[in-house]
C-alpha atoms as a PDB file:
ATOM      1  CA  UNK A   1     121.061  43.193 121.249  1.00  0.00           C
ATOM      2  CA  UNK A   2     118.504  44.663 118.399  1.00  0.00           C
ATOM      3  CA  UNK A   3     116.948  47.649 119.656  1.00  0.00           C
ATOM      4  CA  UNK A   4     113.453  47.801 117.728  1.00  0.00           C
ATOM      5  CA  UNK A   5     111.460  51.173 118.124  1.00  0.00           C
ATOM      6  CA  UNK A   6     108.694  52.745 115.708  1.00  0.00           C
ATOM      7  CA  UNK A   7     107.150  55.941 115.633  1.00  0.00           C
ATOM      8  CA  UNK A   8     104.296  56.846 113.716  1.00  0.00           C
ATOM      9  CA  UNK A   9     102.105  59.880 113.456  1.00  0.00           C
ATOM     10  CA  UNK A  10      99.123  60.324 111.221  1.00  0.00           C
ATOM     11  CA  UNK A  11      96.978  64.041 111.293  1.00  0.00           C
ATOM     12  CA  UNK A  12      93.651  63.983 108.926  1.00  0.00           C
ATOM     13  CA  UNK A  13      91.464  67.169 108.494  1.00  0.00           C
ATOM     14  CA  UNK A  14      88.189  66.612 107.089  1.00  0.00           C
ATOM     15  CA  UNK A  15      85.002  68.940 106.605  1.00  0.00           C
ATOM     16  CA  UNK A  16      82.018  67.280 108.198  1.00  0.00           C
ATOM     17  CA  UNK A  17      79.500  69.829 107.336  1.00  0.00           C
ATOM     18  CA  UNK A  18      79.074  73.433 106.523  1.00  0.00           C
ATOM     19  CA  UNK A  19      81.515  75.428 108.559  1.00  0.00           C
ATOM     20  CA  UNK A  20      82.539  72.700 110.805  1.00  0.00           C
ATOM     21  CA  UNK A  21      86.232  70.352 110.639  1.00  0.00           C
ATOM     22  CA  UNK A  22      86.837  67.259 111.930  1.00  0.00           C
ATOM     23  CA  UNK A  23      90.625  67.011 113.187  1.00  0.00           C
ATOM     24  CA  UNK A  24      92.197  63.771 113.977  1.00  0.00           C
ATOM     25  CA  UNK A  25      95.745  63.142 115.383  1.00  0.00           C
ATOM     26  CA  UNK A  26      97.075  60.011 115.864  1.00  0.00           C
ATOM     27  CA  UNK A  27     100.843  59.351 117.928  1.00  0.00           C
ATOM     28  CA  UNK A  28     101.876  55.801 118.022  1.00  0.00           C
ATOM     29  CA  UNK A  29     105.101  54.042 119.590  1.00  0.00           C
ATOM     30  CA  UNK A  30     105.902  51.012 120.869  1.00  0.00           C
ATOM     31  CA  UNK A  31     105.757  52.727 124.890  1.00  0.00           C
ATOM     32  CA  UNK A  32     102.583  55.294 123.908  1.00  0.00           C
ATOM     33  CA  UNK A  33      99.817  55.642 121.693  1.00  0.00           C
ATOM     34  CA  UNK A  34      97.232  58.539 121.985  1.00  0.00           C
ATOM     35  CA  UNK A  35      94.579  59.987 119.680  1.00  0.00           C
ATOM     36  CA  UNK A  36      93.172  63.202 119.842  1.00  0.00           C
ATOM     37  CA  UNK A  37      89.780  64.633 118.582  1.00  0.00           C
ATOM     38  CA  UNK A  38      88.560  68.212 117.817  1.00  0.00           C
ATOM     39  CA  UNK A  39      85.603  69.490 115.626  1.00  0.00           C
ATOM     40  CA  UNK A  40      86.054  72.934 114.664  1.00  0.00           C
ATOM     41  CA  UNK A  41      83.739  75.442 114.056  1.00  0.00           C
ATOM     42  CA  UNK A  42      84.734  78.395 111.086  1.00  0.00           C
ATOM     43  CA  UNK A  43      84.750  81.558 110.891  1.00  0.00           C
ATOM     44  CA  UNK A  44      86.086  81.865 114.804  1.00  0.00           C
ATOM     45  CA  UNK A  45      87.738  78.450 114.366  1.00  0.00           C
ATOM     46  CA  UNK A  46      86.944  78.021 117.965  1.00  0.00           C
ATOM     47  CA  UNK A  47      86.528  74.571 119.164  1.00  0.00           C
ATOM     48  CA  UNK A  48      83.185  72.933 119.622  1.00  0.00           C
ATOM     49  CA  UNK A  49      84.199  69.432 120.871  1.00  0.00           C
ATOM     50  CA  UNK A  50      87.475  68.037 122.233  1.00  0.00           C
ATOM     51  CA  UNK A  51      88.466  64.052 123.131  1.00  0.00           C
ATOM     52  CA  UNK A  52      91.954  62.874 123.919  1.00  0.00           C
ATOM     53  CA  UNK A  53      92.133  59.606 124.159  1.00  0.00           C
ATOM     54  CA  UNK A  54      95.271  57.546 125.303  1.00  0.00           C
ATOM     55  CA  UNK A  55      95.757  54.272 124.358  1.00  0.00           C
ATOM     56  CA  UNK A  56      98.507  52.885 125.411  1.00  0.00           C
ATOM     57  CA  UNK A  57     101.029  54.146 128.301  1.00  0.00           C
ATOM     58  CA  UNK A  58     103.452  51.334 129.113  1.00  0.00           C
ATOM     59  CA  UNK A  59     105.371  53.640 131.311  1.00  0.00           C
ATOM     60  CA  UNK A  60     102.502  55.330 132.962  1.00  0.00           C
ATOM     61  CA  UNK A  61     103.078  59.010 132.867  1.00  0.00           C
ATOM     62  CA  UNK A  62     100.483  60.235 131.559  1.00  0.00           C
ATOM     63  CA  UNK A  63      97.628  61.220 133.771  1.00  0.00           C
ATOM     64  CA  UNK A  64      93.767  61.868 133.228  1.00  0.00           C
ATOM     65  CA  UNK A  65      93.259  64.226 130.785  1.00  0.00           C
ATOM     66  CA  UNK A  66      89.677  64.556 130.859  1.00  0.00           C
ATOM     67  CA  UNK A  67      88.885  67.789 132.394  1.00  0.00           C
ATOM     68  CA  UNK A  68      91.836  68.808 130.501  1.00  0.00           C
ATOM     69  CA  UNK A  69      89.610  68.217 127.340  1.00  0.00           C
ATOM     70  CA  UNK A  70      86.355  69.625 128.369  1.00  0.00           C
ATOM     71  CA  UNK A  71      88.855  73.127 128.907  1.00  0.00           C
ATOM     72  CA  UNK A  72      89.703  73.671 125.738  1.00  0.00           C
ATOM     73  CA  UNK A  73      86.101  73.739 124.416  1.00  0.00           C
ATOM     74  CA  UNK A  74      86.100  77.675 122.679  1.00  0.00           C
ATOM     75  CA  UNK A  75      89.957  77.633 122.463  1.00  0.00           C
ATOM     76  CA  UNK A  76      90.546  79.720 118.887  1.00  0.00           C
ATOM     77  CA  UNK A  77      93.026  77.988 116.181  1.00  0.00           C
ATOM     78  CA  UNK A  78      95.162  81.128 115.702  1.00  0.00           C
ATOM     79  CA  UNK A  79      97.360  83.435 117.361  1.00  0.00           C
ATOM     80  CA  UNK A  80      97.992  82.031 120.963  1.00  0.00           C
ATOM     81  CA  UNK A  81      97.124  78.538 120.833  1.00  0.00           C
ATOM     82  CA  UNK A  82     100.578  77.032 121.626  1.00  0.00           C
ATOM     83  CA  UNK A  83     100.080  78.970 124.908  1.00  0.00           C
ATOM     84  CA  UNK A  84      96.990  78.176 125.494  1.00  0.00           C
ATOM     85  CA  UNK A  85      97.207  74.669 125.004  1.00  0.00           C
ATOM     86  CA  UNK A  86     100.271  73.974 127.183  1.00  0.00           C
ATOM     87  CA  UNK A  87      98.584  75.734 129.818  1.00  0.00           C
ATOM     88  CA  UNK A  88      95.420  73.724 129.825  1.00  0.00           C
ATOM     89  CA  UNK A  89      97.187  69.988 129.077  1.00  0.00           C
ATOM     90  CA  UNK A  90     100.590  70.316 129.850  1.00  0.00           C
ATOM     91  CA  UNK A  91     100.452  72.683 133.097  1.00  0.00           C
ATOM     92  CA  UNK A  92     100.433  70.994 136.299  1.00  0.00           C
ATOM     93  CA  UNK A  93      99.573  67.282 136.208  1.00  0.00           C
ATOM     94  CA  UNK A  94      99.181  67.726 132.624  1.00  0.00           C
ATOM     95  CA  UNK A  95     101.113  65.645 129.495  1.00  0.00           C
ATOM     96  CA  UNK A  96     103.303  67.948 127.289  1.00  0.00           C
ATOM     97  CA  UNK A  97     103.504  65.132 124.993  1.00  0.00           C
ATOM     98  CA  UNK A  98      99.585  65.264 124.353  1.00  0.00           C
ATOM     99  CA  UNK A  99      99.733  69.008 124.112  1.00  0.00           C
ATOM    100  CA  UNK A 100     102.125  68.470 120.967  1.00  0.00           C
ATOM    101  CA  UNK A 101      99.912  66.245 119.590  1.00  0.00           C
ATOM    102  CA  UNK A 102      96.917  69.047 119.678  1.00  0.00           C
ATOM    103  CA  UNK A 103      99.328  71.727 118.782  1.00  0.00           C
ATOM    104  CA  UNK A 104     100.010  69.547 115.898  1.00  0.00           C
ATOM    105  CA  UNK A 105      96.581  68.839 115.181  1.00  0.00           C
ATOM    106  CA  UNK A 106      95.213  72.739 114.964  1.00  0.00           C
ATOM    107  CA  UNK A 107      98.130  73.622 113.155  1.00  0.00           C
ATOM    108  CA  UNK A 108      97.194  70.869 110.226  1.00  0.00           C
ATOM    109  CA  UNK A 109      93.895  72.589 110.565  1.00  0.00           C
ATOM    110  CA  UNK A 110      95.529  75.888 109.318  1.00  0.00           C
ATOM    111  CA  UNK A 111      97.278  74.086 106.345  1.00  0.00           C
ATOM    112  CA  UNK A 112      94.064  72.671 105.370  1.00  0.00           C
ATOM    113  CA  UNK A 113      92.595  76.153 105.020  1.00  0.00           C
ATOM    114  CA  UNK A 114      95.540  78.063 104.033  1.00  0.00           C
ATOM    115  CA  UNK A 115      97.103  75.848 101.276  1.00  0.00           C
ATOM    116  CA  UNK A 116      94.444  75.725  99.231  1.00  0.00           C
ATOM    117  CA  UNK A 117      94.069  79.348  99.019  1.00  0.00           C
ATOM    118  CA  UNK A 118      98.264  79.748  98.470  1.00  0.00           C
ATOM    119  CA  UNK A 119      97.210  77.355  95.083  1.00  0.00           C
ATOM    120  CA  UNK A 120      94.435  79.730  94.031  1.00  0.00           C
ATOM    121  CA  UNK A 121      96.808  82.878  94.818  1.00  0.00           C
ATOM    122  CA  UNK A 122      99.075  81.220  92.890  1.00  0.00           C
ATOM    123  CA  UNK A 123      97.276  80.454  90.014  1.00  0.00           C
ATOM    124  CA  UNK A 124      95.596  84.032  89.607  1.00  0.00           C
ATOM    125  CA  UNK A 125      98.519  86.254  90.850  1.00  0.00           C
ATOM    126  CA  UNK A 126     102.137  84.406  91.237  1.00  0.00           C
ATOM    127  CA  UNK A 127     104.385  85.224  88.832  1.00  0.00           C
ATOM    128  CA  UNK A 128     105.992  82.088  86.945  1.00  0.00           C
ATOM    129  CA  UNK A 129     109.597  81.493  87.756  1.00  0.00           C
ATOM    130  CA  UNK A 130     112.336  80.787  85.588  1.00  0.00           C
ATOM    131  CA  UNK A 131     115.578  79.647  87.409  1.00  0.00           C
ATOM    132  CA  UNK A 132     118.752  78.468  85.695  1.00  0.00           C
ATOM    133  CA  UNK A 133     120.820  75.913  88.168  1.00  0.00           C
ATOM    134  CA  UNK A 134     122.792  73.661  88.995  1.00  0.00           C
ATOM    135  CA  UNK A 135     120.676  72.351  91.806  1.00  0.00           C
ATOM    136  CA  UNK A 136     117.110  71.340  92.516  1.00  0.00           C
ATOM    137  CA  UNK A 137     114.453  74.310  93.513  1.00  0.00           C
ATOM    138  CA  UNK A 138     110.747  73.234  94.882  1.00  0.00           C
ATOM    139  CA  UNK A 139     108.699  75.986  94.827  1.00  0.00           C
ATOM    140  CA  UNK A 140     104.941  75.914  95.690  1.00  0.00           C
ATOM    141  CA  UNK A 141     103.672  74.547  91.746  1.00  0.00           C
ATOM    142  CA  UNK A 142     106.531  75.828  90.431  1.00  0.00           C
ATOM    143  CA  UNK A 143     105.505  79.547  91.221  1.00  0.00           C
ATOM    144  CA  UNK A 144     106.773  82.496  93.600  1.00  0.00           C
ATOM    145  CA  UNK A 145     103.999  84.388  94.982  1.00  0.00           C
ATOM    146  CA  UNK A 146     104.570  88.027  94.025  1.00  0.00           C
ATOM    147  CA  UNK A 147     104.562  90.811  96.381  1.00  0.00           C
ATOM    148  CA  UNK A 148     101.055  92.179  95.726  1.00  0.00           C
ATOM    149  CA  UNK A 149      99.378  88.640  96.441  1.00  0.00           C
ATOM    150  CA  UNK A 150     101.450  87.735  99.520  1.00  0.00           C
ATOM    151  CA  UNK A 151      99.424  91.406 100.607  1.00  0.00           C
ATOM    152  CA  UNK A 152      96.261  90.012 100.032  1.00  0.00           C
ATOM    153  CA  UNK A 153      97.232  87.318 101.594  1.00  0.00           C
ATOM    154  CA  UNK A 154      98.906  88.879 104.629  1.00  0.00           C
ATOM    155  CA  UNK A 155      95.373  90.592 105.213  1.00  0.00           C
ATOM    156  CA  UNK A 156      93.855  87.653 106.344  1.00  0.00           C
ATOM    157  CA  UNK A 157      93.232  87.288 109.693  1.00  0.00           C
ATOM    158  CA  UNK A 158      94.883  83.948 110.021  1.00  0.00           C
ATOM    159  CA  UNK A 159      97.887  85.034 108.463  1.00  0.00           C
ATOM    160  CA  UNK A 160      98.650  88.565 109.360  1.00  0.00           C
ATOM    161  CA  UNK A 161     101.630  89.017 111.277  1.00  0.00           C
ATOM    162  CA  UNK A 162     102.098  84.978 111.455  1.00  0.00           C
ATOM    163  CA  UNK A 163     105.568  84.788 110.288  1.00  0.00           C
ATOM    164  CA  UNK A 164     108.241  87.130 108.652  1.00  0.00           C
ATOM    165  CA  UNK A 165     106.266  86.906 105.167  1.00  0.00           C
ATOM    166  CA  UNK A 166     103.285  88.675 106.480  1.00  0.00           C
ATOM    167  CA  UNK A 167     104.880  90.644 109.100  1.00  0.00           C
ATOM    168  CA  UNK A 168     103.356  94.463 108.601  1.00  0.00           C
ATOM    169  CA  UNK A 169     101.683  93.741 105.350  1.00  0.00           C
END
């Protein structure tokens, strides 16, 4: 017997006008398929509108999320999300696997912001490196971020105290 079984996820951030994202997460198996929607306001990041929409659910386990949805309307992309979000749609009666899915989603929001401001840090403060191996190295364009721009960077907001590279900076 041929066991046949596909997974596929797709995330796409997109600015829809002046200070306001458009996040879309799609999760897609041969058992489930959801798709979830949030617009995103900036500077807060908070979020303005929230749909989570499930497709398919051959084994139905996954209950009505819709209330679950209208709660995270002014949920902040940052610090504490995780939480928040498996409280709202995973917590009782709630799908863990669609709380993922937005997890997912608002952290592809932070990459959108943050990566292209790692490329400009990069290009007007990183420090060019020079390694002699015997192995492949990928480094972000070929550059290490020096100390004094991971500072700058580690004073953002977003970033500070995020991980170990910004931790007391």
């Amino acid at each position: 017997m041929i066991l046949d079984f596909q997974t596929n996820s797709l995330t796409t951030v997109e600015p829809i006008e002046q200070g306001l994202w458009r996040v879309v997460s799609r999760f897609d198996d041969n058992l489930f398929s959801a798709e979830v929607t949030l617009d995103i306001k900036a500077p807060a990041l908070d979020i303005r509108a929230a749909r989570l929409d499930i497709k398919r659910d051959v084994l139905g386990l996954t209950p009505d999320l819709s209330s679950a949805a209208s709660n995270l309307i002014g949920v902040r992309v940052g610090p504490g999300m995780t939480k928040i979000v498996r409280g709202v749609v995973a917590g009782d009666g709630g799908s863990r696997r669609v709380a993922d899915i937005l997890v997912d989603a608002m952290e592809m929001l932070v990459n959108a912001i943050t990566i292209p401001e790692l490329k400009k840090a990069t290009e007007t403060g990183g420090e060019r490196v020079r390694v002699a191996s015997d192995g492949p190295r990928v480094y972000l364009n070929e550059i290490a971020i020096g100390e004094a721009t991971a500072r700058v960077m580690g004073m953002n907001p977003r970033l500070k105290d995020s991980c170990a590279a910004f931790r007391g900076l």
